[in-house]
Protein backbone atom coordinates (compact mmCIF):
# COMPACT_ATOMS: atom_id res chain seq x y z
CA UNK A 1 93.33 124.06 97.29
CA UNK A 2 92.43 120.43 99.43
CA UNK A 3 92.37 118.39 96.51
CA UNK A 4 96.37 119.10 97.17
CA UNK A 5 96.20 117.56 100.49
CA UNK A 6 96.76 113.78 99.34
CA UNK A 7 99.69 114.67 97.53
CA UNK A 8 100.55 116.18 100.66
CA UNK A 9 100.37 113.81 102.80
CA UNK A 10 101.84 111.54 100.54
CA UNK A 11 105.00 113.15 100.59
CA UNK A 12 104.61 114.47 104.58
CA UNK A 13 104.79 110.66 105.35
CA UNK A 14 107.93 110.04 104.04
CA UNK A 15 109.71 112.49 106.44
CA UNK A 16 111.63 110.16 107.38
CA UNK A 17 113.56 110.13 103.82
CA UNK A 18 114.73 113.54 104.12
CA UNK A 19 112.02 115.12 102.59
CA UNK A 20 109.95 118.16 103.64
CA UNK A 21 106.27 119.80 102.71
CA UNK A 22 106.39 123.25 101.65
CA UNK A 23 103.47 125.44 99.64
CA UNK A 24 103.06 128.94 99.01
CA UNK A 25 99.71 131.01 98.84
CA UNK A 26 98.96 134.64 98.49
CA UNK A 27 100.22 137.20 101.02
CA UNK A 28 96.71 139.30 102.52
CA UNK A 29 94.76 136.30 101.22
CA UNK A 30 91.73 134.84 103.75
CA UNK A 31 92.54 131.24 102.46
CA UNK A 32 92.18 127.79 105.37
CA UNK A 33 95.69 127.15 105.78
CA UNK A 34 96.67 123.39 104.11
CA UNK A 35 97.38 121.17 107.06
CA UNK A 36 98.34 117.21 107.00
CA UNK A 37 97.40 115.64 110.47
CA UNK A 38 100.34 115.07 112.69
CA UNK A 39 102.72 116.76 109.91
CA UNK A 40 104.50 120.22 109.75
CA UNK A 41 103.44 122.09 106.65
CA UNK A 42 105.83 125.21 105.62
CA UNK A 43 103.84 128.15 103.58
CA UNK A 44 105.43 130.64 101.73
CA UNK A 45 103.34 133.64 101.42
CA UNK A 46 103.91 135.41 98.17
CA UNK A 47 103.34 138.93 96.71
CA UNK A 48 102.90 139.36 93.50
CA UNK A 49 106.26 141.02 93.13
CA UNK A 50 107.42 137.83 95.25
CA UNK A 51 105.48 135.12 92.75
CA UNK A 52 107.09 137.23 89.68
CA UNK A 53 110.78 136.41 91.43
CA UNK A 54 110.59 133.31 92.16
CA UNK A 55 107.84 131.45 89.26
CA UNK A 56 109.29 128.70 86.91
CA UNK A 57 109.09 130.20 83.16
CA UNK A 58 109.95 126.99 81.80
CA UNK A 59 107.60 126.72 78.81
CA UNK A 60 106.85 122.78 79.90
CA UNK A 61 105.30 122.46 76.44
CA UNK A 62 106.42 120.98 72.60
CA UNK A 63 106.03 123.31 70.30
CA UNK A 64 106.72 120.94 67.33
């Protein structure tokens, strides 16, 4: 997805804080890699049995 890549760079610039730039896409997928110029980008390339490991199932929202 490149309308991720400003928020990527955003945080990629900030290296210097400690911080680090990590996505994940589907495994066997023919997707462009995200890069950020001059910046390392770590992918994590799921399975589905991978994504169902690792997903957030916090329900994020009110039900009242």
């Amino acid at each position: 997805d490149t309308d991720l890549i400003p928020a990527l760079e955003f945080v990629a610039h900030r290296r210097a804080l400690g911080v680090s730039v990590e996505v994940a896409a589907w495994k066997d997928h023919k997707n462009e890699r995200l890069d950020v110029a001059g910046e390392h980008v770590w992918c994590h390339y799921l399975s589905r049995s991978d994504y169902e490991q690792v997903r957030d199932k916090t329900v994020y929202v009110s039900t009242s």
